[in-house]
PDB file of N, CA and C in Angstrom:
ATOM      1  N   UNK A   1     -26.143   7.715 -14.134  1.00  0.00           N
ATOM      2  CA  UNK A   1     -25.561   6.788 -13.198  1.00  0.00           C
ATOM      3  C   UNK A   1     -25.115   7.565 -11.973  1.00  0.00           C
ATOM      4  N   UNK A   2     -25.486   7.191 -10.387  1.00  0.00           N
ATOM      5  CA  UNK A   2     -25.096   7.977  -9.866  1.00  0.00           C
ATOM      6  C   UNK A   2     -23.660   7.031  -9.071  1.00  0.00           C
ATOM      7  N   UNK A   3     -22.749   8.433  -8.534  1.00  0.00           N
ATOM      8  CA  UNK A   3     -21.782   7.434  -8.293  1.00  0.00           C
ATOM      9  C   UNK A   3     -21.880   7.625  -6.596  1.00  0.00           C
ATOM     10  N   UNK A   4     -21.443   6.383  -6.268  1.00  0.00           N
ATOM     11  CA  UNK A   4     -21.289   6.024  -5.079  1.00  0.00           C
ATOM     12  C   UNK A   4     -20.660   6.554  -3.810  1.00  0.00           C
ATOM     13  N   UNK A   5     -21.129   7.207  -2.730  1.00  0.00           N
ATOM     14  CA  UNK A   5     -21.198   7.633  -1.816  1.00  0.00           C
ATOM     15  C   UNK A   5     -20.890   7.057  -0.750  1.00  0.00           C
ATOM     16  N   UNK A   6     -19.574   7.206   0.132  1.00  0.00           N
ATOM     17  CA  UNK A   6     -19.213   7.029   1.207  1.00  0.00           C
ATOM     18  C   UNK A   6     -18.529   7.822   2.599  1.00  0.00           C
ATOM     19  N   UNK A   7     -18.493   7.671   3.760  1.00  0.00           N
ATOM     20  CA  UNK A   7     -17.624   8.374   4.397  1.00  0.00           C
ATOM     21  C   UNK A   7     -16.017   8.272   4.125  1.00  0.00           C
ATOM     22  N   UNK A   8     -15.829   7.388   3.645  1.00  0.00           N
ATOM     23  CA  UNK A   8     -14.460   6.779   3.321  1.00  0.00           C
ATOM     24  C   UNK A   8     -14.262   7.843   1.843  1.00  0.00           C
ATOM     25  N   UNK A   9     -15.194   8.174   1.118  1.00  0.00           N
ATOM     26  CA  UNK A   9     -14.490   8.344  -0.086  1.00  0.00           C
ATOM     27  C   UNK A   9     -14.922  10.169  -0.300  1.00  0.00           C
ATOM     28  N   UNK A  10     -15.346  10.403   1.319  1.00  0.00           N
ATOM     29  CA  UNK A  10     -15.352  11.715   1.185  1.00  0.00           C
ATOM     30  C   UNK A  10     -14.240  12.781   1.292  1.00  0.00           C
ATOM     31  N   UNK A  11     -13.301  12.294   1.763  1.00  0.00           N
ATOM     32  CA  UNK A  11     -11.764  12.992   2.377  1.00  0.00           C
ATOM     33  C   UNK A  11     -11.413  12.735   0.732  1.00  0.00           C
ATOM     34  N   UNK A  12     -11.336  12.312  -0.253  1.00  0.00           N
ATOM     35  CA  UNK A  12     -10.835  11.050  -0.931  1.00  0.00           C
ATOM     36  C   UNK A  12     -10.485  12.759  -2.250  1.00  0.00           C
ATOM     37  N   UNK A  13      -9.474  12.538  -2.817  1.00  0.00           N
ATOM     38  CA  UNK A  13      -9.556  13.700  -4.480  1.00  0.00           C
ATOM     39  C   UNK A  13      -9.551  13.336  -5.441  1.00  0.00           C
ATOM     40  N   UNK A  14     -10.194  13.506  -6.674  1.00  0.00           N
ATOM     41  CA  UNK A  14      -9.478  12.781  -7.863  1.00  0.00           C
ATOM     42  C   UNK A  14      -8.879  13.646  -8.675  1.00  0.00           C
ATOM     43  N   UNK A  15      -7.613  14.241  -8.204  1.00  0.00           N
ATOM     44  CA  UNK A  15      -6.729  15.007  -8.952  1.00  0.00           C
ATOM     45  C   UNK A  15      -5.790  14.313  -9.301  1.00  0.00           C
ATOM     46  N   UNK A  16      -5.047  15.035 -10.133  1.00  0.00           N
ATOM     47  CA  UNK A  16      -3.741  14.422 -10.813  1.00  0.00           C
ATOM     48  C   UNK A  16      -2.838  14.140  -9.926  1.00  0.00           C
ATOM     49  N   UNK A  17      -2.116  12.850  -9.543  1.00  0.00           N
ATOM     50  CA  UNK A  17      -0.676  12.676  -9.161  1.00  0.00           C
ATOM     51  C   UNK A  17       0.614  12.858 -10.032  1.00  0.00           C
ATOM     52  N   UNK A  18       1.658  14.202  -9.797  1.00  0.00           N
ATOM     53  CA  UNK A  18       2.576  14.179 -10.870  1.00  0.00           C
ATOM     54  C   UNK A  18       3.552  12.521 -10.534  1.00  0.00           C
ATOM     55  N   UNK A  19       3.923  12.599 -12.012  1.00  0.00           N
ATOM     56  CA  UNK A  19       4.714  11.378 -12.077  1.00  0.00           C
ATOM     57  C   UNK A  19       5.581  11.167 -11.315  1.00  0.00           C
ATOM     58  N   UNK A  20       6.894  12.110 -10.576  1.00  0.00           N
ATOM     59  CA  UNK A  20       7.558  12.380  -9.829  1.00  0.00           C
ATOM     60  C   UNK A  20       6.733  11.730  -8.465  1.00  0.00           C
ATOM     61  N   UNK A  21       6.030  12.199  -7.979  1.00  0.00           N
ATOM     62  CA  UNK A  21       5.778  11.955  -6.778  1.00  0.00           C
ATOM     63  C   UNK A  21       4.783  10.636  -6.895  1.00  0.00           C
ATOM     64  N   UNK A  22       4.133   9.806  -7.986  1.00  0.00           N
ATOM     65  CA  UNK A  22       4.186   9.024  -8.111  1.00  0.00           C
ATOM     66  C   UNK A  22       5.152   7.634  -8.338  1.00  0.00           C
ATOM     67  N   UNK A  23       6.605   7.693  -9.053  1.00  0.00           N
ATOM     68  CA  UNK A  23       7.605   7.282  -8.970  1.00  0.00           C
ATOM     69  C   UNK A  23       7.889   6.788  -7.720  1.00  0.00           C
ATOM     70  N   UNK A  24       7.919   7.928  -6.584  1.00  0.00           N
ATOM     71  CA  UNK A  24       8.876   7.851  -5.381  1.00  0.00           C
ATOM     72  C   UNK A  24       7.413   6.553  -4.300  1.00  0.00           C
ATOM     73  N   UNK A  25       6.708   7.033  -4.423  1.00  0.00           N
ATOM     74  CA  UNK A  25       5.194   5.844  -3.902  1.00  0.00           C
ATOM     75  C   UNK A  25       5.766   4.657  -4.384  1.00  0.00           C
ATOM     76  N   UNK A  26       6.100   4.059  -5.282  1.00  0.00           N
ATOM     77  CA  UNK A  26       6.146   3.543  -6.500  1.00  0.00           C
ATOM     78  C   UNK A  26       7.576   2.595  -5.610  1.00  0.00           C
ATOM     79  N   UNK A  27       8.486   3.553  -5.442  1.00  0.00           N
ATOM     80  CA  UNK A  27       9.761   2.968  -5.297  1.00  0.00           C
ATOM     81  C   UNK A  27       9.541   2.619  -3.653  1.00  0.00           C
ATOM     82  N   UNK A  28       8.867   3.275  -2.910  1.00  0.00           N
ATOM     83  CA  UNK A  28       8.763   2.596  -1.343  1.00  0.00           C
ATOM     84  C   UNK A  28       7.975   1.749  -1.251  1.00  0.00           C
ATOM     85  N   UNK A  29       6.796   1.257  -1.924  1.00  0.00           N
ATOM     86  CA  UNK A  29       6.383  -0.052  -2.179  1.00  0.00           C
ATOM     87  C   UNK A  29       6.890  -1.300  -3.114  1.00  0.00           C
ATOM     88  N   UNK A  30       7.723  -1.073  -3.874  1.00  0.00           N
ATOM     89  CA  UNK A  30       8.805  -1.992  -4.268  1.00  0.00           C
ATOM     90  C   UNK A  30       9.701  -2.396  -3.362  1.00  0.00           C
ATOM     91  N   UNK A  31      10.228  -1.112  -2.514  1.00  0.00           N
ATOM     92  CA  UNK A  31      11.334  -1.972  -1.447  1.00  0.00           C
ATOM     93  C   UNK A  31      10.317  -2.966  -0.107  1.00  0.00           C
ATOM     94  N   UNK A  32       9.345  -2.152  -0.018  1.00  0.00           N
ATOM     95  CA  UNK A  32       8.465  -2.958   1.329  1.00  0.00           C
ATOM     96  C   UNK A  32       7.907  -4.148   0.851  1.00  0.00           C
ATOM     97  N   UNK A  33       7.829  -4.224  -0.692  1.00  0.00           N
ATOM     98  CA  UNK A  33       7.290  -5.704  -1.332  1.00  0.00           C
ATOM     99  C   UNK A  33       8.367  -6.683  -1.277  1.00  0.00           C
ATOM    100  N   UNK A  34       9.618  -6.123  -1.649  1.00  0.00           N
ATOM    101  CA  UNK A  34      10.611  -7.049  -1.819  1.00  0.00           C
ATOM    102  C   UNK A  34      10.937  -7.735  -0.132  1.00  0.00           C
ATOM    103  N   UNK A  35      11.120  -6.369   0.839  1.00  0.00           N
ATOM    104  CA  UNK A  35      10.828  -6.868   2.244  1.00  0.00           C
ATOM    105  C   UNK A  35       9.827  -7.883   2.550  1.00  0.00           C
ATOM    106  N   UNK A  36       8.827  -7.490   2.494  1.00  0.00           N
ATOM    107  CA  UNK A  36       8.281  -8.360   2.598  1.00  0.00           C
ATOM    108  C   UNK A  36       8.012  -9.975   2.483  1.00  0.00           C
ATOM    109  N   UNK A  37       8.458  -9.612   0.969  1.00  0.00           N
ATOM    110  CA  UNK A  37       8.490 -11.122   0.246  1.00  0.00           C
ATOM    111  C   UNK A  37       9.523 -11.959   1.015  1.00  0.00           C
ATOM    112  N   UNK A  38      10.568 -11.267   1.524  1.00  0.00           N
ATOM    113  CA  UNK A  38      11.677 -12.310   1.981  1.00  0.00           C
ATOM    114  C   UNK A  38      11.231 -12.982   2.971  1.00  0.00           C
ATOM    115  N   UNK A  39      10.747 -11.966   4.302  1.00  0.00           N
ATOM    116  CA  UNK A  39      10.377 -11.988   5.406  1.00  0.00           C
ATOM    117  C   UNK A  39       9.327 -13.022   5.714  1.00  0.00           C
ATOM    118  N   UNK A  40       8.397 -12.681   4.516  1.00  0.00           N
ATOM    119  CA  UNK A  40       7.637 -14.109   4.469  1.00  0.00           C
ATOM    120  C   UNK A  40       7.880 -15.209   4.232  1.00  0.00           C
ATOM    121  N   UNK A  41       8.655 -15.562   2.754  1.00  0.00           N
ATOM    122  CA  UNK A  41       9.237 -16.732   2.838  1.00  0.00           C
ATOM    123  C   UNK A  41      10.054 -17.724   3.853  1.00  0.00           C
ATOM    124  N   UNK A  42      10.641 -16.610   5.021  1.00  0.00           N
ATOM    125  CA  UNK A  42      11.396 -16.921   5.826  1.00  0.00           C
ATOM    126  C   UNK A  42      10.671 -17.395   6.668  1.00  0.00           C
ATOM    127  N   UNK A  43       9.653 -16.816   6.900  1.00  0.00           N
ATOM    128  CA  UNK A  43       8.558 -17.223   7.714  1.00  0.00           C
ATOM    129  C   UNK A  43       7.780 -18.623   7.801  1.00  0.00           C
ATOM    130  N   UNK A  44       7.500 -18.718   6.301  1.00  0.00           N
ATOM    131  CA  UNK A  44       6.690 -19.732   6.019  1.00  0.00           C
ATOM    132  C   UNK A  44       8.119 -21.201   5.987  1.00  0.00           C
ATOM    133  N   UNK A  45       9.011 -20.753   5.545  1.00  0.00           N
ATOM    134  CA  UNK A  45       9.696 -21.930   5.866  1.00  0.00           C
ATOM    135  C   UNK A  45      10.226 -22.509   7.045  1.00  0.00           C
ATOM    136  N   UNK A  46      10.592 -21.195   8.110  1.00  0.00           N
ATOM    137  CA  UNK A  46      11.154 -21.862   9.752  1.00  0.00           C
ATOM    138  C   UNK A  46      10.122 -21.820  10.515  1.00  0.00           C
ATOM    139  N   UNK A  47       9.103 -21.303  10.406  1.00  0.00           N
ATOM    140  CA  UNK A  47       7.770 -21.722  11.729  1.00  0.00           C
ATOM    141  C   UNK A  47       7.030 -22.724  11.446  1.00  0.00           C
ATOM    142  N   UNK A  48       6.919 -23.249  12.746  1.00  0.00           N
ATOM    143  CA  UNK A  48       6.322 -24.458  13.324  1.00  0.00           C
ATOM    144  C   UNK A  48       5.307 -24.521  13.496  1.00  0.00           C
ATOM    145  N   UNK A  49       4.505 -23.180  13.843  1.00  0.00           N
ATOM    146  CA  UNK A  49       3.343 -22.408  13.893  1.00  0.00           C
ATOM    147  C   UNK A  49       2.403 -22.831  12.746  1.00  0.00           C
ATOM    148  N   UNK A  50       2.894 -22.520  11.489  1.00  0.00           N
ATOM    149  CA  UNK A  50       2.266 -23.357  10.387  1.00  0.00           C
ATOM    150  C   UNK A  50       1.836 -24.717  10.206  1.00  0.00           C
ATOM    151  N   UNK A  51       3.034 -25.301  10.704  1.00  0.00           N
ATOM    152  CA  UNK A  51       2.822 -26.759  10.485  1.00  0.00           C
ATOM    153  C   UNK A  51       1.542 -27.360  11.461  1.00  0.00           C
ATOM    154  N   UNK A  52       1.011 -26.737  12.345  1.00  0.00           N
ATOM    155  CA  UNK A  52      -0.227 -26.832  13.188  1.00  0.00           C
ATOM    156  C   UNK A  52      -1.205 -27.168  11.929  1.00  0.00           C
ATOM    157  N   UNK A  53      -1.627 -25.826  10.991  1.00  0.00           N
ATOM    158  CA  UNK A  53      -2.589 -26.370  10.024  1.00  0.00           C
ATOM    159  C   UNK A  53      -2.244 -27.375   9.628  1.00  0.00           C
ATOM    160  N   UNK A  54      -2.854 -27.714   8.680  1.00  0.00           N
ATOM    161  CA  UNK A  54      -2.863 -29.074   7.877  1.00  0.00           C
ATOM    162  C   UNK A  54      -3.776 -28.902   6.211  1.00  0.00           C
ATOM    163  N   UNK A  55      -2.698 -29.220   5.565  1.00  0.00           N
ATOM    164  CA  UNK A  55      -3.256 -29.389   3.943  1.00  0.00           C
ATOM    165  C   UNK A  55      -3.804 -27.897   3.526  1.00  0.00           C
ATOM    166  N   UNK A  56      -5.461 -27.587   3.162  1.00  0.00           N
ATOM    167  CA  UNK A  56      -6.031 -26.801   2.546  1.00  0.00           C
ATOM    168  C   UNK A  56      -5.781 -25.368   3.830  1.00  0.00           C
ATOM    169  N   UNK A  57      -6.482 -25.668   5.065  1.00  0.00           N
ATOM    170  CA  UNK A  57      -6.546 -25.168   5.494  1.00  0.00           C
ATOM    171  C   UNK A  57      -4.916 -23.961   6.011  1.00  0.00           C
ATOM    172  N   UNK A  58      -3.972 -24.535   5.767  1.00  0.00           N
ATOM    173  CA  UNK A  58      -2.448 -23.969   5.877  1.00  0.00           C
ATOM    174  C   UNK A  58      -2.330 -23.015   4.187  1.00  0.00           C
ATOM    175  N   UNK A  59      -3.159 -23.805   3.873  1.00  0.00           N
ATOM    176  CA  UNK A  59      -2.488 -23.176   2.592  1.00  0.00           C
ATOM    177  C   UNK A  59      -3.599 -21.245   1.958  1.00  0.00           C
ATOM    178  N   UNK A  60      -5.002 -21.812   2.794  1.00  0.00           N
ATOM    179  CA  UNK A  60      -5.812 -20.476   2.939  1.00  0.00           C
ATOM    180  C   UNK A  60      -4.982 -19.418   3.882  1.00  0.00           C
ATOM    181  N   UNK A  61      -4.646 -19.881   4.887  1.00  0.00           N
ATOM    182  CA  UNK A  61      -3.957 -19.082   6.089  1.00  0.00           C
ATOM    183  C   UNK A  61      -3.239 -18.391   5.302  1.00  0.00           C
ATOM    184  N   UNK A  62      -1.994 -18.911   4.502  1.00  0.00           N
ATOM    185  CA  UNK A  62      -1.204 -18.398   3.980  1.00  0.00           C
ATOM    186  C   UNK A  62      -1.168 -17.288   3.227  1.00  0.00           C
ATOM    187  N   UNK A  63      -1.970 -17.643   1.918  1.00  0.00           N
ATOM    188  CA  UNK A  63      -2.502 -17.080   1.418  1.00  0.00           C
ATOM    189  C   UNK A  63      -3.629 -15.432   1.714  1.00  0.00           C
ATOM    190  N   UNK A  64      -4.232 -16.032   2.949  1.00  0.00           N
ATOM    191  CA  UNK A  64      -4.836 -14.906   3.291  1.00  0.00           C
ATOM    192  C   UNK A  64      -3.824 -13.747   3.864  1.00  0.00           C
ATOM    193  N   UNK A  65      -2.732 -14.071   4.780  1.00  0.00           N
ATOM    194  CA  UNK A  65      -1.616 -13.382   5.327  1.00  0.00           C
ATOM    195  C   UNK A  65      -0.944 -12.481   4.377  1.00  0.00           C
ATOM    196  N   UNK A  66      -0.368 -13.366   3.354  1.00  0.00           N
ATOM    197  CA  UNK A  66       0.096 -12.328   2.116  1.00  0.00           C
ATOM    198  C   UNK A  66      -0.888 -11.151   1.453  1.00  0.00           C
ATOM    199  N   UNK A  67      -2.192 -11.953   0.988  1.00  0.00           N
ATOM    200  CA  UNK A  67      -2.883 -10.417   0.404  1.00  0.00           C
ATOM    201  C   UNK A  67      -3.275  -9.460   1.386  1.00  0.00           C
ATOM    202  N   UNK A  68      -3.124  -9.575   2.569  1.00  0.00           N
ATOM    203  CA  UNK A  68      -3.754  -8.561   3.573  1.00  0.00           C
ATOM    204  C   UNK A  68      -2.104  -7.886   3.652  1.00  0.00           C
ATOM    205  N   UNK A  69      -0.755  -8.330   3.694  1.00  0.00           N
ATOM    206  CA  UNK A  69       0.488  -7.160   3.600  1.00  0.00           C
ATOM    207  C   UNK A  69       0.416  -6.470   2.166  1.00  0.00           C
ATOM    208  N   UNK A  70       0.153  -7.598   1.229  1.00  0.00           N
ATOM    209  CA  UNK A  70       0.467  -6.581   0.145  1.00  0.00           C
ATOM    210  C   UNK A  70      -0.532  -5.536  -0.349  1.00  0.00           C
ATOM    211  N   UNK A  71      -1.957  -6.014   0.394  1.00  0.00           N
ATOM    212  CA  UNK A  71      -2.671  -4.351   0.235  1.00  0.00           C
ATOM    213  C   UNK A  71      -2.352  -3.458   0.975  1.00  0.00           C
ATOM    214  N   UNK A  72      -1.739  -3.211   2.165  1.00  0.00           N
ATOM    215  CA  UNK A  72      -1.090  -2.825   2.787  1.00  0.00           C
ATOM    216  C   UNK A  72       0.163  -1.996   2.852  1.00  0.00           C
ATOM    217  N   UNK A  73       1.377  -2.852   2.141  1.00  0.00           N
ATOM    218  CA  UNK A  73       2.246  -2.299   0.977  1.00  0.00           C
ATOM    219  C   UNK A  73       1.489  -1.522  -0.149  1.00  0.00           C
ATOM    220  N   UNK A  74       0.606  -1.911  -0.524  1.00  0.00           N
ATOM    221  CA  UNK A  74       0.014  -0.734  -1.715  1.00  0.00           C
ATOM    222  C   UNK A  74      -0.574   0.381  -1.288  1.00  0.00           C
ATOM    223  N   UNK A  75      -1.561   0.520  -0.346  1.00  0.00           N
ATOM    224  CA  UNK A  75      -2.095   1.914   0.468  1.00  0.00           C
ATOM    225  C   UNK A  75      -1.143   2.269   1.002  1.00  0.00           C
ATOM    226  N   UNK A  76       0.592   1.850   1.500  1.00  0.00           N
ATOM    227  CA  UNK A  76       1.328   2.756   2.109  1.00  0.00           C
ATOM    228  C   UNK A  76       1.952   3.473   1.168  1.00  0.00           C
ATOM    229  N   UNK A  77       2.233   2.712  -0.108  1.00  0.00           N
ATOM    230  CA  UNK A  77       3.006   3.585  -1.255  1.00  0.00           C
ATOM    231  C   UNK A  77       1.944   4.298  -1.925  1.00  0.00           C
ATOM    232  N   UNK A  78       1.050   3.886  -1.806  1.00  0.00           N
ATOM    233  CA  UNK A  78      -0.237   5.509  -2.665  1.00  0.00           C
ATOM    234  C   UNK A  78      -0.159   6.443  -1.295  1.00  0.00           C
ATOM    235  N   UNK A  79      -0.602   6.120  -0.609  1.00  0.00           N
ATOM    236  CA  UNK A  79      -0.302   7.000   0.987  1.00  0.00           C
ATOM    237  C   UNK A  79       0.966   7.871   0.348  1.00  0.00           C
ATOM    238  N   UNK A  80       1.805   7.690   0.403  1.00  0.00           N
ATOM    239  CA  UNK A  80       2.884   8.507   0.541  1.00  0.00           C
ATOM    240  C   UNK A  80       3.354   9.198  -0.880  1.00  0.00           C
ATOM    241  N   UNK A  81       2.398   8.782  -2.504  1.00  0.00           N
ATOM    242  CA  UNK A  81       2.340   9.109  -3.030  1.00  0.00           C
ATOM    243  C   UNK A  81       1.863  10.588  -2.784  1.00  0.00           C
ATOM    244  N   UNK A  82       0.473  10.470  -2.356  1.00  0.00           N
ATOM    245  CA  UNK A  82       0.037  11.240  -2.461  1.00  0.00           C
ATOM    246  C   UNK A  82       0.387  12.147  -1.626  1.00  0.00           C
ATOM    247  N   UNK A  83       0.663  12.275  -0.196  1.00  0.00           N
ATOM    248  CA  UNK A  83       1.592  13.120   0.913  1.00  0.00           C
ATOM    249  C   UNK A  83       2.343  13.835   0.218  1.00  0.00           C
ATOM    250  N   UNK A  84       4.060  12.866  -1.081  1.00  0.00           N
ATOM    251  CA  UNK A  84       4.775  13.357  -1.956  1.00  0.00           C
ATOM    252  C   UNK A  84       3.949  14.675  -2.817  1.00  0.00           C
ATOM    253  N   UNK A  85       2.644  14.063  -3.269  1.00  0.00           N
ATOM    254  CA  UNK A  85       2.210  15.466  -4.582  1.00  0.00           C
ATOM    255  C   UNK A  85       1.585  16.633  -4.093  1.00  0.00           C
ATOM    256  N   UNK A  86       0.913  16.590  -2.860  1.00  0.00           N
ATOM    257  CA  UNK A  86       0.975  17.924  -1.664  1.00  0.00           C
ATOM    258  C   UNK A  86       2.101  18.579  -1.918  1.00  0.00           C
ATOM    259  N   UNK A  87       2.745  17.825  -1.144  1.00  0.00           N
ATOM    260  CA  UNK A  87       4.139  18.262  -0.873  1.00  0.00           C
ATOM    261  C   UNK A  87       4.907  19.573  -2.356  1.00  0.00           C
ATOM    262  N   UNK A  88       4.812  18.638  -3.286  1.00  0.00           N
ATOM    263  CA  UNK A  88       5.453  19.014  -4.360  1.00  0.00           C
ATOM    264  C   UNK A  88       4.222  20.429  -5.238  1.00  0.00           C
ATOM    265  N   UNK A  89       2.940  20.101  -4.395  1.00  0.00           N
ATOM    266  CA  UNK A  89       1.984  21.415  -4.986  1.00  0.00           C
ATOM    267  C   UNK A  89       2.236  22.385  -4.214  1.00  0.00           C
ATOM    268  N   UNK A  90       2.618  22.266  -2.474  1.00  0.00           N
ATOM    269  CA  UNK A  90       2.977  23.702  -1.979  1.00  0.00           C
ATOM    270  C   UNK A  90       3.919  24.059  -2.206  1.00  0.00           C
ATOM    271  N   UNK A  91       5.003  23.568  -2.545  1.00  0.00           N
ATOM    272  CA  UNK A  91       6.120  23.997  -2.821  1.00  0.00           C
ATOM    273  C   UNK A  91       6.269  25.132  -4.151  1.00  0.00           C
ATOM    274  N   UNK A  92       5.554  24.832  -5.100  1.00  0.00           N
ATOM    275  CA  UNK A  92       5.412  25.915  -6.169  1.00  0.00           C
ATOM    276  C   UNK A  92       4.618  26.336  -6.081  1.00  0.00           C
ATOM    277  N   UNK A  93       3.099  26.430  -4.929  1.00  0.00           N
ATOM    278  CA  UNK A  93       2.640  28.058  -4.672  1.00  0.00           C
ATOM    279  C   UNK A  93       3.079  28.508  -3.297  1.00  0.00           C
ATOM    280  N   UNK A  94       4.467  28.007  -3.279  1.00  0.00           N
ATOM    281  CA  UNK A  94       5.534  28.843  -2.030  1.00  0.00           C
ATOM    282  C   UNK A  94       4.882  28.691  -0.819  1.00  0.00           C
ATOM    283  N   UNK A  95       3.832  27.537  -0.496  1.00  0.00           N
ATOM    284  CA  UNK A  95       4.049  26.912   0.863  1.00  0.00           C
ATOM    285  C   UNK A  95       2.143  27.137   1.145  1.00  0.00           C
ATOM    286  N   UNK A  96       1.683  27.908   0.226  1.00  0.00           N
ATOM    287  CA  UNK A  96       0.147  28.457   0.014  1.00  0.00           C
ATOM    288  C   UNK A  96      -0.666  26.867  -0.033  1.00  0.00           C
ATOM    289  N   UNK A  97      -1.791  26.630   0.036  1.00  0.00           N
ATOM    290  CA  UNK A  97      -2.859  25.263   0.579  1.00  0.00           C
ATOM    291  C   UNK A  97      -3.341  25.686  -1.221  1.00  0.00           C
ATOM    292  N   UNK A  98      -3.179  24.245  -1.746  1.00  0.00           N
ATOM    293  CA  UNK A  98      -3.496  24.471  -3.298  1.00  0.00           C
ATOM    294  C   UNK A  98      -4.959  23.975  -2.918  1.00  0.00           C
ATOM    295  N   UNK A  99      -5.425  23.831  -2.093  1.00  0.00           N
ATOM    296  CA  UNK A  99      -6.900  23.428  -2.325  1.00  0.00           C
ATOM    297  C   UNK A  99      -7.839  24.470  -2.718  1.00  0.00           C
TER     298      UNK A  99
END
């Protein structure tokens, strides 16, 4: 089977993330979800902007708006996961490029 080839998935590693610096990814996309979530609700209930759609079509909008933040929220907390496990690999070979 060969596996799949991209420019996107050439920068890309499949090394281990320690748990630690997975955790902390972990915990800044929990707070930006919970942000989020409010922000939206708030949204969807005082704009007027919405009420323009009508029926199905308000309710795709919607819908589409949320999964495009919360993938968003998820690549920023793997993002910074992974920044975190750099981080935490130079640090114990004293600042040396573990690559």
């Amino acid at each position: 089977m060969t596996k799949f080839r991209s420019p996107q998935n050439e920068g890309a590693r499949s090394g281990k993330v320690r748990w630690r610096a997975a955790g902390w990814g972990a915990l800044l996309a929990l707070a930006l979800w919970e942000a989020a979530r409010r922000f939206f609700g708030r949204v969807l209930v005082h704009s007027p902007a919405l009420g323009l759609f009508s029926g199905a079509l308000s309710g795709m909008v919607t819908v589409l708006l949320w999964v495009y933040a919360a993938v968003a929220i998820m690549l920023l907390g793997a993002e910074f996961a992974a920044l975190r496990n750099e981080r935490l690999e130079s640090d114990e070979t004293g600042g040396k490029s573990a690559v």
